[in-house]
C-alpha atoms as a PDB file:
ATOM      1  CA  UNK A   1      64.776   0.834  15.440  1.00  0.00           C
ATOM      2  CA  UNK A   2      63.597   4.185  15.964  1.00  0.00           C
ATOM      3  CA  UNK A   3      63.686   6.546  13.200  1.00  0.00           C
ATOM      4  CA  UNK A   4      63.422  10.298  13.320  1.00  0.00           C
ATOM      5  CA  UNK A   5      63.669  12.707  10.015  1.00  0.00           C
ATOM      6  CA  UNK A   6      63.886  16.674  10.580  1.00  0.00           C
ATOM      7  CA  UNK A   7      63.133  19.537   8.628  1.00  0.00           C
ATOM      8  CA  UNK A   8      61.818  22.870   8.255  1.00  0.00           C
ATOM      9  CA  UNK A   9      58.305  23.551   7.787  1.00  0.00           C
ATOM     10  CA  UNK A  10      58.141  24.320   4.380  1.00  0.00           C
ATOM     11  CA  UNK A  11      55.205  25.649   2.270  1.00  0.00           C
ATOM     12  CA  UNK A  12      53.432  22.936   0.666  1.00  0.00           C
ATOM     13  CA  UNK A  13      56.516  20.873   0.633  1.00  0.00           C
ATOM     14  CA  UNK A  14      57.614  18.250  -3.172  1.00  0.00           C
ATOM     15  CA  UNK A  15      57.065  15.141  -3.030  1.00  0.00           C
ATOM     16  CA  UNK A  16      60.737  13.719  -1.431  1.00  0.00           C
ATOM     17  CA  UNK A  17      59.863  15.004   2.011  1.00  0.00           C
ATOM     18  CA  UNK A  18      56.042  13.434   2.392  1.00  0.00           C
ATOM     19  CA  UNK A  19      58.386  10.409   1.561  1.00  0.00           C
ATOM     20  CA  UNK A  20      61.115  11.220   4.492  1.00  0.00           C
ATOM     21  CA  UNK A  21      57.885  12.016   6.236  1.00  0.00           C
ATOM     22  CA  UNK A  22      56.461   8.158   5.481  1.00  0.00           C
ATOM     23  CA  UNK A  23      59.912   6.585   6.224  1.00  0.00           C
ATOM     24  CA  UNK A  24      60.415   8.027   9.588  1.00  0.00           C
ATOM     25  CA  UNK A  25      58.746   7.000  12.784  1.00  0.00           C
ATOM     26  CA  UNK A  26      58.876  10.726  14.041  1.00  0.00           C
ATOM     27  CA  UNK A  27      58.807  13.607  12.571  1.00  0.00           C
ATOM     28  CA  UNK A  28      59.930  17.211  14.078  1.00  0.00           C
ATOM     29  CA  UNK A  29      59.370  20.297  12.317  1.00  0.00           C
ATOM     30  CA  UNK A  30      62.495  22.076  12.633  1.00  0.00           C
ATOM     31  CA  UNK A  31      61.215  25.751  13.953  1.00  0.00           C
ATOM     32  CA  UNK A  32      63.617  27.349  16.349  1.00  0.00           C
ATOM     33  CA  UNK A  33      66.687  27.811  13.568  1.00  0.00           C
ATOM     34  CA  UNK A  34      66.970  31.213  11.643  1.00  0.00           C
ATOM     35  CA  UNK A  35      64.769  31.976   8.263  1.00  0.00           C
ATOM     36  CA  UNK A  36      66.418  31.523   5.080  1.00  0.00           C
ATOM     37  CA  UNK A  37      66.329  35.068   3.729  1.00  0.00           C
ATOM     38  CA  UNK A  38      67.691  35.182   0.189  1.00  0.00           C
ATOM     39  CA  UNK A  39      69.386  38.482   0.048  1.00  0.00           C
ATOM     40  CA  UNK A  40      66.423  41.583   0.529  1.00  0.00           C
ATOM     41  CA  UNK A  41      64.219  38.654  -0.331  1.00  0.00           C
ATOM     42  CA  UNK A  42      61.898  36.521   2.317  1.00  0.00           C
ATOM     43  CA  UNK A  43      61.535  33.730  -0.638  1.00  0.00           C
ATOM     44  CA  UNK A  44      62.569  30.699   0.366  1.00  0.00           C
ATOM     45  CA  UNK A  45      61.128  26.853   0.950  1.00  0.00           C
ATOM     46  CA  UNK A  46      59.450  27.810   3.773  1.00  0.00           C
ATOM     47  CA  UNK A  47      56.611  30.366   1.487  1.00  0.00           C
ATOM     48  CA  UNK A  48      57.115  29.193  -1.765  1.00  0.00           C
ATOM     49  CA  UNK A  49      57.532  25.899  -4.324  1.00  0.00           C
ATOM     50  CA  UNK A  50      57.063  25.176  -7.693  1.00  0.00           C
ATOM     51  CA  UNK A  51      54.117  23.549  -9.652  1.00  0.00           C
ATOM     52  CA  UNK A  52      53.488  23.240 -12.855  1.00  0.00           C
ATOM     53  CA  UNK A  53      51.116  24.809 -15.209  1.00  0.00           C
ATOM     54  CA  UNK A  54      50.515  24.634 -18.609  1.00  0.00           C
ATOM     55  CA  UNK A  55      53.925  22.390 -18.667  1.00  0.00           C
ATOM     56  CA  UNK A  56      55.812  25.110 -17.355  1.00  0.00           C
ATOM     57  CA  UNK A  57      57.103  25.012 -14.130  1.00  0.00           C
ATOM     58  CA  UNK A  58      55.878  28.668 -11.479  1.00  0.00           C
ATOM     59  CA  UNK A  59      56.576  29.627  -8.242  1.00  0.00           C
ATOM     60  CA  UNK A  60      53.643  29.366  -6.098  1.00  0.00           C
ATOM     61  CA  UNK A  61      53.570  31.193  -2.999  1.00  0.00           C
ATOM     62  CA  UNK A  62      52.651  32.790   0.149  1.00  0.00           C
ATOM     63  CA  UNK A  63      53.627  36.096   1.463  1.00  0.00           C
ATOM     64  CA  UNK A  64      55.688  36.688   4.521  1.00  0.00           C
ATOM     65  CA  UNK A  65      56.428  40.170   6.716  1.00  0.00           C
ATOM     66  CA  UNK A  66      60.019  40.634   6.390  1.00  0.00           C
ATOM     67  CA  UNK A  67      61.261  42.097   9.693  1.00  0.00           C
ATOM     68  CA  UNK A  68      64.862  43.755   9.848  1.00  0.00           C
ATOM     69  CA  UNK A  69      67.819  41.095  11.027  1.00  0.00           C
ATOM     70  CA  UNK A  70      66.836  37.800  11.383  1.00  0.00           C
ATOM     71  CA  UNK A  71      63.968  35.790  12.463  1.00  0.00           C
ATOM     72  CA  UNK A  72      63.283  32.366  14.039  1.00  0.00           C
ATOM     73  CA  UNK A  73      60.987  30.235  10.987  1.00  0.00           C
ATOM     74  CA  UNK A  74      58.448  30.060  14.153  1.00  0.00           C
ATOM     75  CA  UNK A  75      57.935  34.281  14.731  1.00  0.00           C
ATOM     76  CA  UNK A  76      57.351  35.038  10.976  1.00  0.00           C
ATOM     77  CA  UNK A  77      54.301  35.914  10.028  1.00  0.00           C
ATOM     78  CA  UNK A  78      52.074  35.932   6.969  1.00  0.00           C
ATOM     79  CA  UNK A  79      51.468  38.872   5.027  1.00  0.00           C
ATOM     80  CA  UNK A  80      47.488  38.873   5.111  1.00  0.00           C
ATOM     81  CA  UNK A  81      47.601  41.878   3.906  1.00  0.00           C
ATOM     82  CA  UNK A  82      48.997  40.840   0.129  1.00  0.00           C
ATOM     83  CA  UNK A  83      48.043  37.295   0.619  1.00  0.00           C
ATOM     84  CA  UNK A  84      45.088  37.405  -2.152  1.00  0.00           C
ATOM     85  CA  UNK A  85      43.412  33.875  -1.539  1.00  0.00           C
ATOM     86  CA  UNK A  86      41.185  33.968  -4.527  1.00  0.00           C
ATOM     87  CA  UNK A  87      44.329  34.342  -6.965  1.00  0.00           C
ATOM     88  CA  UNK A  88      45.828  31.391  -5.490  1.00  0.00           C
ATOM     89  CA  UNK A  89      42.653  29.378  -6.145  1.00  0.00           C
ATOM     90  CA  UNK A  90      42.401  30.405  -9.645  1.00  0.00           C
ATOM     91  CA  UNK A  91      46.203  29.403  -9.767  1.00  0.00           C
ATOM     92  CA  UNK A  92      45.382  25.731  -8.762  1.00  0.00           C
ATOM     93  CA  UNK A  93      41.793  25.911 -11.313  1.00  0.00           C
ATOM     94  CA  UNK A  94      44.244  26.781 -14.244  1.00  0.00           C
ATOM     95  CA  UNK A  95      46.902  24.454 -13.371  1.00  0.00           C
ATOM     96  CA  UNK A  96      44.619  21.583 -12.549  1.00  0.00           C
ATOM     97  CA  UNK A  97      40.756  21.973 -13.443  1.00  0.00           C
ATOM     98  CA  UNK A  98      41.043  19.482 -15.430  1.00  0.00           C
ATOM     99  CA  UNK A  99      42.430  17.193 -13.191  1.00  0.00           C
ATOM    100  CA  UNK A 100      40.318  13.998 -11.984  1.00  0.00           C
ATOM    101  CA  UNK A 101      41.860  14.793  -8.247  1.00  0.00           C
ATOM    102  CA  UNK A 102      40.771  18.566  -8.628  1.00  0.00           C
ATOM    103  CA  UNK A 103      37.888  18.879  -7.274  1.00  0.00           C
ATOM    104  CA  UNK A 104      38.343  16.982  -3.559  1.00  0.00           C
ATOM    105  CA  UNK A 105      42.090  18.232  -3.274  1.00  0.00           C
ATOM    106  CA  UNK A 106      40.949  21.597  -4.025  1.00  0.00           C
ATOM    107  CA  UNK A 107      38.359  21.688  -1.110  1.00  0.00           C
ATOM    108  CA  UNK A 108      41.318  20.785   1.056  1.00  0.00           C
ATOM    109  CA  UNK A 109      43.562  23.966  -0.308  1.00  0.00           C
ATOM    110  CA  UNK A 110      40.532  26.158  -0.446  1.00  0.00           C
ATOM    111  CA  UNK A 111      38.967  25.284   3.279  1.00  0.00           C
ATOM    112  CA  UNK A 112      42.822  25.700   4.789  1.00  0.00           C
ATOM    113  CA  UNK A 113      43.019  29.339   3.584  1.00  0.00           C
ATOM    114  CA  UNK A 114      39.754  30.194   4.039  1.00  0.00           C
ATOM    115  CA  UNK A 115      39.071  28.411   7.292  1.00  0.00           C
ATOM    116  CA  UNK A 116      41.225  29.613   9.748  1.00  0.00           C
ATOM    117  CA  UNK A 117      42.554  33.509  10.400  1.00  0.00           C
ATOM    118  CA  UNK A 118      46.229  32.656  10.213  1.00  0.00           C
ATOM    119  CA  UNK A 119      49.057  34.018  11.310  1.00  0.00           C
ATOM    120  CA  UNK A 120      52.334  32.433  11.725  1.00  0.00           C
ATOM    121  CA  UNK A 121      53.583  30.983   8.643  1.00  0.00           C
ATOM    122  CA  UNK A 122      54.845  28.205  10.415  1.00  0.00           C
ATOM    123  CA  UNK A 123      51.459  26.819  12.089  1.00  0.00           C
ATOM    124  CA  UNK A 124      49.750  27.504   8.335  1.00  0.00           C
ATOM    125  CA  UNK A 125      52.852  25.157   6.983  1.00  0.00           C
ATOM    126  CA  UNK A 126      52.542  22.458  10.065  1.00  0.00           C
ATOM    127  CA  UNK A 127      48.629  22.137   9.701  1.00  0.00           C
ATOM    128  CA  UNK A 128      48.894  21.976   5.609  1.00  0.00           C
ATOM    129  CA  UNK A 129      51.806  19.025   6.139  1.00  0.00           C
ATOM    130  CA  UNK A 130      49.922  17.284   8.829  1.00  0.00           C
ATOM    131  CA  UNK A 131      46.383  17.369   6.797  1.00  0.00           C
ATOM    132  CA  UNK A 132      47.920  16.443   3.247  1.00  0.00           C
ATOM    133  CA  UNK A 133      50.152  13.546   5.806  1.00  0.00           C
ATOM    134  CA  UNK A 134      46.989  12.498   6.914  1.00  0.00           C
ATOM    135  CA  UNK A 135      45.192  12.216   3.455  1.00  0.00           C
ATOM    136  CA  UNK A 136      48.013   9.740   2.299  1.00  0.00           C
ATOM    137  CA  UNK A 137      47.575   7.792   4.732  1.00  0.00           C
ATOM    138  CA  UNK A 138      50.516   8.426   6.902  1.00  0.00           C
ATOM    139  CA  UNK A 139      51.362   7.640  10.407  1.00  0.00           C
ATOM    140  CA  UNK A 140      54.288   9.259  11.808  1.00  0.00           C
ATOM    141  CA  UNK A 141      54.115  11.093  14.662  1.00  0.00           C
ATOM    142  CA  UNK A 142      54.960  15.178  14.185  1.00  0.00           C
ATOM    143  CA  UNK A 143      56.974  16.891  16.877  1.00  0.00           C
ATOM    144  CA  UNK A 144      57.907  20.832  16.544  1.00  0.00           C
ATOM    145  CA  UNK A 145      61.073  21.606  17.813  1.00  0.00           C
ATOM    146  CA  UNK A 146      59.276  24.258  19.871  1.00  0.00           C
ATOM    147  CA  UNK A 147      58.376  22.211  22.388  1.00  0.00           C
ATOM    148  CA  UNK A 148      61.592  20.283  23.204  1.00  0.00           C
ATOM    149  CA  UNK A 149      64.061  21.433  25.735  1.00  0.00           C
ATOM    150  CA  UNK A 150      67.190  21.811  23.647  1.00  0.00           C
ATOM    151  CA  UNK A 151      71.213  22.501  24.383  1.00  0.00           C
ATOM    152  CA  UNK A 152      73.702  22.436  21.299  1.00  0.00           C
ATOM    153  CA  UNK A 153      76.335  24.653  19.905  1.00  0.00           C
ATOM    154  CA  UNK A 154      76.741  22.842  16.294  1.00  0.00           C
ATOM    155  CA  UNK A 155      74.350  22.214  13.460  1.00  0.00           C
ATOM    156  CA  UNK A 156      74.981  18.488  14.224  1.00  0.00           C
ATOM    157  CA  UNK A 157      74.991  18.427  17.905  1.00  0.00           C
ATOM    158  CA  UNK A 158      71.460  19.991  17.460  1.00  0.00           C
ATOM    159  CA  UNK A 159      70.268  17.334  15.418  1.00  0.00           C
ATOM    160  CA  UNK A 160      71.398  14.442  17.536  1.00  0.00           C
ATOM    161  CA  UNK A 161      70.309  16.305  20.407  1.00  0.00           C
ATOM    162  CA  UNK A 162      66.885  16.003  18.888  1.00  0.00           C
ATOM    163  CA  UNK A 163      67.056  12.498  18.219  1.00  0.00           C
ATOM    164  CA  UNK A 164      68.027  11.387  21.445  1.00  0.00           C
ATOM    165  CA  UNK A 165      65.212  13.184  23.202  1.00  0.00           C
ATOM    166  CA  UNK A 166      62.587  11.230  20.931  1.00  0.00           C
ATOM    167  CA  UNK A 167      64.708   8.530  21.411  1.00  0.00           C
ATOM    168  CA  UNK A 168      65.462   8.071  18.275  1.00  0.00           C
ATOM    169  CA  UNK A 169      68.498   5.469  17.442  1.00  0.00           C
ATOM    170  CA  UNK A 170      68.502   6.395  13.818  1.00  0.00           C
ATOM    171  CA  UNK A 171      68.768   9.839  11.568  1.00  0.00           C
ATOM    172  CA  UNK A 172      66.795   9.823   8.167  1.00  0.00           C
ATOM    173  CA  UNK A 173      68.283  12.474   6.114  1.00  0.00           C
ATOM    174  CA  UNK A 174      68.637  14.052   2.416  1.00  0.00           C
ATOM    175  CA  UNK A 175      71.465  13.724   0.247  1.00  0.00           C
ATOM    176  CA  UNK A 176      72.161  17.186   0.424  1.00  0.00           C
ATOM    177  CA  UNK A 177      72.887  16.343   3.977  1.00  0.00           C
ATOM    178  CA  UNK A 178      76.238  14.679   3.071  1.00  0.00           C
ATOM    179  CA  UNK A 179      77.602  17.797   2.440  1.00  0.00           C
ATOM    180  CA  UNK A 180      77.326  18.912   6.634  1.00  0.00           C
ATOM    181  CA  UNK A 181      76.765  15.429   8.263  1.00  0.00           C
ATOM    182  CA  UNK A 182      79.429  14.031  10.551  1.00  0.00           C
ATOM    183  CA  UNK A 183      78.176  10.614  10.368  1.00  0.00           C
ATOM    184  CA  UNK A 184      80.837   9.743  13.233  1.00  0.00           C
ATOM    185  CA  UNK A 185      79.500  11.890  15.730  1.00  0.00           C
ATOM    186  CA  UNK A 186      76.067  10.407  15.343  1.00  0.00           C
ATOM    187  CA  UNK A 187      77.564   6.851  15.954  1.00  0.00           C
ATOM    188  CA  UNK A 188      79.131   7.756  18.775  1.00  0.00           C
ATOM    189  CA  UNK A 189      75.909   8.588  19.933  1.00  0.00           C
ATOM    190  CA  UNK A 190      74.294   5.530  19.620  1.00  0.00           C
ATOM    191  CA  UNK A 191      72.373   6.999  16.444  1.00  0.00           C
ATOM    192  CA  UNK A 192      72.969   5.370  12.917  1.00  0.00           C
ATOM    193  CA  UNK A 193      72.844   7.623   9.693  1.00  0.00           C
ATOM    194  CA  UNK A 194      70.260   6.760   6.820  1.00  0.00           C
ATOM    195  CA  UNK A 195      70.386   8.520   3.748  1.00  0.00           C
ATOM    196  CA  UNK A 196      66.767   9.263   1.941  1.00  0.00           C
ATOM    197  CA  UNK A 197      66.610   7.248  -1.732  1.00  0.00           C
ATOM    198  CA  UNK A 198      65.472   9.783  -4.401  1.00  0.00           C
ATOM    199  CA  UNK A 199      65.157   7.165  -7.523  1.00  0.00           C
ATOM    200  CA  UNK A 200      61.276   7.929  -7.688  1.00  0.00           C
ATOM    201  CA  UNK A 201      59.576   7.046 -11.123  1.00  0.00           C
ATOM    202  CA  UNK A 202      57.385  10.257 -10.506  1.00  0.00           C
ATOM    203  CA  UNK A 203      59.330  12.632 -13.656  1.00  0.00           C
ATOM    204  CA  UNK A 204      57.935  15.753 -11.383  1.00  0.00           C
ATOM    205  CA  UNK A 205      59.456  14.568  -7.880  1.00  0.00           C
ATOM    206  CA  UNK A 206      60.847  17.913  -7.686  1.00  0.00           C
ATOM    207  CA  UNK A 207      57.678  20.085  -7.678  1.00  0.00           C
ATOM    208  CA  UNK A 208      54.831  20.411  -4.885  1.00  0.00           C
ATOM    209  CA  UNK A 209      52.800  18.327  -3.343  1.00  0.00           C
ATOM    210  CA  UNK A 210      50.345  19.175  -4.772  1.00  0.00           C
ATOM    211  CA  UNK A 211      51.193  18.199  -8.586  1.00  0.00           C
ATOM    212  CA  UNK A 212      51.658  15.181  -7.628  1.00  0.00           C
ATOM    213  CA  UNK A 213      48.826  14.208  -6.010  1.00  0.00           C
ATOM    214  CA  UNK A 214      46.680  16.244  -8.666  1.00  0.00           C
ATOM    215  CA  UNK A 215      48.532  14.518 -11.539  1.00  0.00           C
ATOM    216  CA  UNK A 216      48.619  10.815  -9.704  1.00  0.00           C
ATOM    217  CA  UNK A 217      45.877   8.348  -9.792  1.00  0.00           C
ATOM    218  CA  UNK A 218      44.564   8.037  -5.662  1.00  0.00           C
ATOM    219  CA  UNK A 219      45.176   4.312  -6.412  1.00  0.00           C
ATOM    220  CA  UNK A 220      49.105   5.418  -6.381  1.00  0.00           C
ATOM    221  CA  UNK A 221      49.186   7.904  -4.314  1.00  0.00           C
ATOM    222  CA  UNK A 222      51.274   5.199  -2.429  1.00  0.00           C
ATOM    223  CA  UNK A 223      54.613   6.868  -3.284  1.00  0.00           C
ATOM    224  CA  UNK A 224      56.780   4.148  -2.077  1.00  0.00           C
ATOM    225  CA  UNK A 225      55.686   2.199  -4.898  1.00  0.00           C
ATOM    226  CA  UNK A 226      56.372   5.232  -7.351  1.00  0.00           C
ATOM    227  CA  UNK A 227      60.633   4.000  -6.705  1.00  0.00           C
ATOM    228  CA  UNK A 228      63.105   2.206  -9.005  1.00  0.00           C
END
């Protein structure tokens, strides 16, 4: 069994989809679909997530260039113009300091900004996902959409389009999935539907990343341990 999960590369992602991310034997970053734009706004999953600080959960984010009508997630582009790198740090140092994690996890954040001139939100997301994959330990093997040859006309026909050229013969999705899915369709395909368990002991499964593995012992980081 063969199993492929899919999803947009979003901006220092919660903890749910470095789990999908663990489960699945391939990964593909799902690039070559429109933005989310929320009304005259470019927030969305794809810049932005909540941590928490001081017990109250904040957005943390990164800004985007909003271009008129819409925009493949791979063509936008970071605002490096607003993007003010050394408020984001102090975000992390007053959320975390304290933190036993801080100071190594922080060195990660800090050398990814500061590192590398990017541009593309997209390859920023993909490299941060693929680094913090790496640091837990994880195996999968990450695909962008980008670089397969695709032909669909539905949401679904796109998605088992992209499972059958990693030939996949199962789907790892979300819940939220069930709301879309045509589980059917995917059989008829030869590809079986799994649905992603979200029972994680973690309270703060919800929020980035990043809280978790600031907040978590390394010992645990081990998430698939951290379910009912």
């Amino acid at each position: 069994m063969t199993i492929c999960a899919i999803h947009q590369p979003n901006f220092f992602p919660w903890l749910p989809y470095f789990d999908k991310i663990a489960m699945a034997d391939i990964f593909i970053f799902l690039d070559v679909v429109a933005y989310p734009k929320s009304g005259n706004s470019m927030g969305s999953w794809c810049n932005r997530v909540k941590i928490s600080m001081h017990e109250q959960d904040i957005w943390f984010s990164c800004p985007v260039i909003r271009e008129s009508g819409p925009q493949l997630i791979k063509h936008v582009k970071i605002n490096n113009r607003l993007l003010n790198v050394e408020k984001i740090l102090k975000t992390l140092k007053s959320a975390y300091g304290k933190k036993e994690n801080y100071k190594k996890l922080n060195e990660i954040v800090s050398n990814s900004f500061l590192n590398s001139n990017w541009d593309l939100l997209a390859d920023f997301n993909i490299y941060l996902i693929k680094k913090i994959s790496e640091l837990l330990g994880l195996k999968t093997t990450f695909i962008r959409q980008s670089d397969l040859n695709l032909s669909y006309l539905t949401s679904n026909e796109m998605l088992i389009d992209l499972c059958s050229q990693v030939k996949a013969n199962e789907y790892l999705c979300g819940l939220g999935a069930k709301n879309y899915m045509m589980d059917k369709i995917f059989q008829q395909n030869g590809i079986n539907v799994k649905y992603q368990n979200l029972d994680f002991k973690y309270k703060n499964y919800n929020l980035s990343i990043l809280n978790y593995l600031f907040e978590a012992e390394k010992e645990k980081w081990c998430f698939f341990n951290d379910k009912e």
